[in-house]
C-alpha atoms as a PDB file:
ATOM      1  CA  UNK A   1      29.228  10.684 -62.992  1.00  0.00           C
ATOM      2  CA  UNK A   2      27.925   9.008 -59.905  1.00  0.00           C
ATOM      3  CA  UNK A   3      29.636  10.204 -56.575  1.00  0.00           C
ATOM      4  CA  UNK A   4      30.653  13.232 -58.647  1.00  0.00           C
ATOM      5  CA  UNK A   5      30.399  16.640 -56.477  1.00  0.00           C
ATOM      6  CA  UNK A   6      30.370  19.972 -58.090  1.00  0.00           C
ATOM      7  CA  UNK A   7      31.153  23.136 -54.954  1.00  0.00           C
ATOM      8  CA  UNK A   8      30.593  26.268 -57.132  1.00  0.00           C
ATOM      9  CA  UNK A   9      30.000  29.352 -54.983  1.00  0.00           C
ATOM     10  CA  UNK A  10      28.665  32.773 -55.697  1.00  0.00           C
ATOM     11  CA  UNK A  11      30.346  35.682 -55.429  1.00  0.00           C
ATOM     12  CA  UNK A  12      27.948  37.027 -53.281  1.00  0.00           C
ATOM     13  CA  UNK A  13      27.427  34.314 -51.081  1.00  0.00           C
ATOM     14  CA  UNK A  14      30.802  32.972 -50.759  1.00  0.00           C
ATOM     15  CA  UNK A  15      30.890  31.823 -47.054  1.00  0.00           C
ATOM     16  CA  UNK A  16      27.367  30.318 -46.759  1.00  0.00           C
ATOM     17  CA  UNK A  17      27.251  26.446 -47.217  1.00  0.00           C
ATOM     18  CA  UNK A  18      26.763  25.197 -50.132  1.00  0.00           C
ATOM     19  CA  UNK A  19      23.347  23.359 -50.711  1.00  0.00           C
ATOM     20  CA  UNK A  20      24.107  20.010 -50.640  1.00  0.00           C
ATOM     21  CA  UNK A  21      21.517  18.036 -53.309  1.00  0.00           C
ATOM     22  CA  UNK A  22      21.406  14.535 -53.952  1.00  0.00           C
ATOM     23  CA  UNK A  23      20.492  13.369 -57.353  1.00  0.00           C
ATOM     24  CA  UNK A  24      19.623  10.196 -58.903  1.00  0.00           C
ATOM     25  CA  UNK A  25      19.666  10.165 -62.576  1.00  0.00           C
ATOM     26  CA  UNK A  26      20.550   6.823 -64.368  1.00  0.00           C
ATOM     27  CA  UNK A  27      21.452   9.191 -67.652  1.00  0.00           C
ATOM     28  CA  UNK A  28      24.861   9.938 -67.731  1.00  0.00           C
ATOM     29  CA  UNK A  29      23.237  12.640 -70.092  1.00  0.00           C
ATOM     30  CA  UNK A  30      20.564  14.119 -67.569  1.00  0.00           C
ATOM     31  CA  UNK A  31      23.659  14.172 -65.232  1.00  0.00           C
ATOM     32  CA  UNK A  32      25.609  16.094 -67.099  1.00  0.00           C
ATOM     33  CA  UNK A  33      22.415  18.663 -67.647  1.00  0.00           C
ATOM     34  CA  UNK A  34      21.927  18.825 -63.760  1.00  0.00           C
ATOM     35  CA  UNK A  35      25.153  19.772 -63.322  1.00  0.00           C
ATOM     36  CA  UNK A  36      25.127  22.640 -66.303  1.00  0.00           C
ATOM     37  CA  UNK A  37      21.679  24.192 -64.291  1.00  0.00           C
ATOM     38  CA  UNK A  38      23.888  24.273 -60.953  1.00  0.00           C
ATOM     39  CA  UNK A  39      26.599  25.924 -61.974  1.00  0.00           C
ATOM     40  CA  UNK A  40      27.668  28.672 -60.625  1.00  0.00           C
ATOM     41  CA  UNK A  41      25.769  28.066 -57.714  1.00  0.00           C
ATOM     42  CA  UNK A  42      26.659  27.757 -54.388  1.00  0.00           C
ATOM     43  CA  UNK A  43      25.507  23.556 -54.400  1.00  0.00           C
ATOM     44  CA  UNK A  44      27.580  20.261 -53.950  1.00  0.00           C
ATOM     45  CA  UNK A  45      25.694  17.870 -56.428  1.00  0.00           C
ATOM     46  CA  UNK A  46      26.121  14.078 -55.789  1.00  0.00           C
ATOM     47  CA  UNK A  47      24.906  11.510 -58.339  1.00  0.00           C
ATOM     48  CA  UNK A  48      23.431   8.208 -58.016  1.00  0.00           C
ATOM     49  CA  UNK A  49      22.981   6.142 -60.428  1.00  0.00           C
ATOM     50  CA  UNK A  50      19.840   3.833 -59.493  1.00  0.00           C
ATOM     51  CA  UNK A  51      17.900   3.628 -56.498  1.00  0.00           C
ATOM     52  CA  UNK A  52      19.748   1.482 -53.874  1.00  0.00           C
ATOM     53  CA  UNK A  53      22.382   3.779 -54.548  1.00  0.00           C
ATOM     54  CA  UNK A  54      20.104   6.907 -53.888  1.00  0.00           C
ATOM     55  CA  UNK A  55      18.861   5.490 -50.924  1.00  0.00           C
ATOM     56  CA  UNK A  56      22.859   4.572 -49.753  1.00  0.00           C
ATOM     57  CA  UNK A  57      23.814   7.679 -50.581  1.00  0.00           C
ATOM     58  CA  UNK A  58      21.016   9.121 -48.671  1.00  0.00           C
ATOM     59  CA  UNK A  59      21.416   7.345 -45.241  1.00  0.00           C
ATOM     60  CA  UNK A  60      25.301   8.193 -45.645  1.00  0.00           C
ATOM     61  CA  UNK A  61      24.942  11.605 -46.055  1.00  0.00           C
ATOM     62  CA  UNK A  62      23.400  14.827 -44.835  1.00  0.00           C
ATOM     63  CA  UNK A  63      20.765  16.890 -47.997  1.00  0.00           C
ATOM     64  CA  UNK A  64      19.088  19.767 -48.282  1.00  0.00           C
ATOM     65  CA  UNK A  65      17.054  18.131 -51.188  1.00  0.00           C
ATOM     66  CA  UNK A  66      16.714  15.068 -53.312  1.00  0.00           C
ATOM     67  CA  UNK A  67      15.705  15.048 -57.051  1.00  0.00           C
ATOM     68  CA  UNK A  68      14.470  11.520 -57.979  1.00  0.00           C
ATOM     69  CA  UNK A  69      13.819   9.989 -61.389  1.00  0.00           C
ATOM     70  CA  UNK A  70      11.275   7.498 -61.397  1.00  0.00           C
ATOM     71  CA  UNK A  71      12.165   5.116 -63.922  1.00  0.00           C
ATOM     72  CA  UNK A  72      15.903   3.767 -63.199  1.00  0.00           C
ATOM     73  CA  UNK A  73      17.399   0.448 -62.339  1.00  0.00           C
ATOM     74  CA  UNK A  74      17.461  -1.982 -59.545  1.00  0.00           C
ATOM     75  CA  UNK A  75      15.513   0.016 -57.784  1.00  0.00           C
ATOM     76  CA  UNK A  76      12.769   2.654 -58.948  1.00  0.00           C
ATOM     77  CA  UNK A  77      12.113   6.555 -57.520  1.00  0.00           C
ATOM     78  CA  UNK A  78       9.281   5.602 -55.621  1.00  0.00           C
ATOM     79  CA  UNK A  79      10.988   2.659 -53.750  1.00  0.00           C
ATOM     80  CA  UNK A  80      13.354   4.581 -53.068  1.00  0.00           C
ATOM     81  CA  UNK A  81      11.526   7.194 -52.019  1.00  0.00           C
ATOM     82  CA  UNK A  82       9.361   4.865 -49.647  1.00  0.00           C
ATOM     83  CA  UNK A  83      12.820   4.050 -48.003  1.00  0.00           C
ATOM     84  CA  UNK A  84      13.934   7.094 -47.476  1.00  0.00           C
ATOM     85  CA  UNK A  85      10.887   8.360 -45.930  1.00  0.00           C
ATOM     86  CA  UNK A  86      11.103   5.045 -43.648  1.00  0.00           C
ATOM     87  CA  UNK A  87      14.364   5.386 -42.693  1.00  0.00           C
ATOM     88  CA  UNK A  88      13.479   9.081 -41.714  1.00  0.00           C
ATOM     89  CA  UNK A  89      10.885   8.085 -39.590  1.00  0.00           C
ATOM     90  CA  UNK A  90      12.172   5.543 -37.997  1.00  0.00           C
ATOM     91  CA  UNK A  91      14.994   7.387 -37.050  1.00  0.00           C
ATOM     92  CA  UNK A  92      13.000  10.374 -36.009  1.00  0.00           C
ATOM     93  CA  UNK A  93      14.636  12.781 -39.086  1.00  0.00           C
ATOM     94  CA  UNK A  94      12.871  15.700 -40.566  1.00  0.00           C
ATOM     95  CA  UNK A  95      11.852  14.882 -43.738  1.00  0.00           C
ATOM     96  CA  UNK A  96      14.266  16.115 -46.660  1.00  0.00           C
ATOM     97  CA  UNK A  97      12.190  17.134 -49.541  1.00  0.00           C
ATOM     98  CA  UNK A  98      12.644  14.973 -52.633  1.00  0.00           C
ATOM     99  CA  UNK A  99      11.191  16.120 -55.685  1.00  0.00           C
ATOM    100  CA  UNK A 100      10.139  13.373 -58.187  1.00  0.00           C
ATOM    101  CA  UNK A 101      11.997  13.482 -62.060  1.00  0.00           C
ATOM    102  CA  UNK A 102       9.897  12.136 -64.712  1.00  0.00           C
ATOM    103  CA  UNK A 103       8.962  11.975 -68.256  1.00  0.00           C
ATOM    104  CA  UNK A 104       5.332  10.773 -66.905  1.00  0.00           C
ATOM    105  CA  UNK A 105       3.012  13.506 -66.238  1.00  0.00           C
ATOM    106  CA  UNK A 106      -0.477  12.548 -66.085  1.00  0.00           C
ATOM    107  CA  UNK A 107      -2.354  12.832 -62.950  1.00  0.00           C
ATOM    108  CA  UNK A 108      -2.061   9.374 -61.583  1.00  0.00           C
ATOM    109  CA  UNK A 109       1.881   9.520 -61.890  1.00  0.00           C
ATOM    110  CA  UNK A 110       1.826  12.394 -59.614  1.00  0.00           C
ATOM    111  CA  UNK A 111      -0.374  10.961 -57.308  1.00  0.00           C
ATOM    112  CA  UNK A 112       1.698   7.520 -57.079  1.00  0.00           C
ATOM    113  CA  UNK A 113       4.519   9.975 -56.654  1.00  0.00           C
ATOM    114  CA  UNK A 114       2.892  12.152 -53.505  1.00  0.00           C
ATOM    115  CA  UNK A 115       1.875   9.044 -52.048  1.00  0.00           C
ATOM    116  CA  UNK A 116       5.582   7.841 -51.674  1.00  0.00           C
ATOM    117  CA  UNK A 117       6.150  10.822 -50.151  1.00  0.00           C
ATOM    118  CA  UNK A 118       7.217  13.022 -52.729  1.00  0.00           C
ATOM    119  CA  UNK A 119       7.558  16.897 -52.373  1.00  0.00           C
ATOM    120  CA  UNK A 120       6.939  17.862 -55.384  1.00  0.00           C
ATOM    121  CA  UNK A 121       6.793  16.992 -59.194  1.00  0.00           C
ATOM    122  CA  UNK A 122       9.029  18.142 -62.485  1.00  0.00           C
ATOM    123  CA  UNK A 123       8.472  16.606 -65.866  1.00  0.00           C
ATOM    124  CA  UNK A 124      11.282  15.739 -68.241  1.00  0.00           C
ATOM    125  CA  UNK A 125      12.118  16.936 -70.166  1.00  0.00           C
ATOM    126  CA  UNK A 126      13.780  19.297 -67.193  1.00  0.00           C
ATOM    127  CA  UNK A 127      13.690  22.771 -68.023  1.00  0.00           C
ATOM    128  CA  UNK A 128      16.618  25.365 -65.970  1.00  0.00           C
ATOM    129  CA  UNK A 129      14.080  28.093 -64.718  1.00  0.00           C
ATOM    130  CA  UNK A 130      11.058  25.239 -63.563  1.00  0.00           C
ATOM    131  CA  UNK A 131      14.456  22.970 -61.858  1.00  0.00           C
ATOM    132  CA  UNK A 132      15.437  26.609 -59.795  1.00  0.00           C
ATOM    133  CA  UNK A 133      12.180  28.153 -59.315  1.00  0.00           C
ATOM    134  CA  UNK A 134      11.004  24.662 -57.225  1.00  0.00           C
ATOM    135  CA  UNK A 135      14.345  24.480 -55.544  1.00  0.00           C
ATOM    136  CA  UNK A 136      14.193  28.372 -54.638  1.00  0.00           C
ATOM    137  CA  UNK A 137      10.169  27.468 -54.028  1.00  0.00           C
ATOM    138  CA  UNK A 138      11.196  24.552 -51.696  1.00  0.00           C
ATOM    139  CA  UNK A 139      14.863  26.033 -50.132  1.00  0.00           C
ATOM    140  CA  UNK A 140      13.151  29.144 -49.880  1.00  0.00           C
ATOM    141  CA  UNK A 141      16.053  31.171 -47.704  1.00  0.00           C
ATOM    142  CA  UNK A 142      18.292  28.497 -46.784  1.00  0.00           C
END
C-alpha cells in the first residue's frame, strides 16, 4: 500500500482541502485499518513503508500530520522522527505534528518518543475514536 492515496470528501465539506496525512506503517494490515478509520473523510492518506521512506516522503511533500510507528525497518519512528524535526529546522519549517504509533506504552517509551520530538502518543492496538479524537485534538479547525 505504500504511496497509496485515499481523497474521500464529505458531503458537507466538499470544497475544503483535504487533510493531507502521512503515515508510516510497515503492516500492510495496519495500512489497510488506517485507511478504513479515514474513510469518508475529507484526507489524502500516503503510506510509507519504513522510515527512510517516511522521512522521503516527508521532505517531498507538504502534511498536515504524520502518524509514526516506532518499530519498522531500516529505519525506526524515532530516527525518523529526529530527521524530520532536523530537516524542519534547518530549513526554518513549522513543525508538522507527528504522532508516535506503538504497541509500547510504558512511561519511558513515551518519553523516548517526546524527546524525538513527538506530538503526541497512541498505543496499538489503534482504536477509530482515540486515532480521530487526537487528530480532531491536534487539527483542531483546519
Amino acid at each position: 500500500m505504500q504511496g497509496a492515496a485515499t481523497g474521500d470528501e464529505t458531503a458537507d465539506k466538499p470544497s475544503e482541502d483535504p487533510v493531507t496525512i502521512l503515515i508510516a506503517e510497515d503492516s500492510e494490515s495496519s495500512q489497510a485499518l488506517f485507511s478504513l478509520f479515514f474513510k469518508g473523510m475529507n484526507s489524502r492518506l500516503v503510506f510509507a513503508k519504513n522510515g527512510r521512506e517516511a522521512v522521503a516522503a516527508y521532505k517531498a511533500g507538504a502534511y498536515d500530520l504524520v502518524l509514526m510507528d516506532i518499530f519498522m525497518p531500516l529505519m525506526d519512528g524515532l530516527d525518523a522522527t529526529r530527521e524530520i524535526r532536523a530537516h524542519e529546522q534547518a530549513n526554518n519549517l513549522r513543525p508538522t505534528p507527528i504522532v508516535t504509533i506503538s504497541a509500547n506504552d510504558l512511561p519511558e517509551d513515551r518519553d523516548c518518543s517526546a524527546k524525538a520530538g513527538c506530538t503526541d502518543f497512541l498505543p496499538k492496538p489503534v482504536r477509530k475514536a482515540a486515532l480521530l479524537e487526537c487528530v480532531a485534538r491536534i487539527l483542531g479547525d483546519r
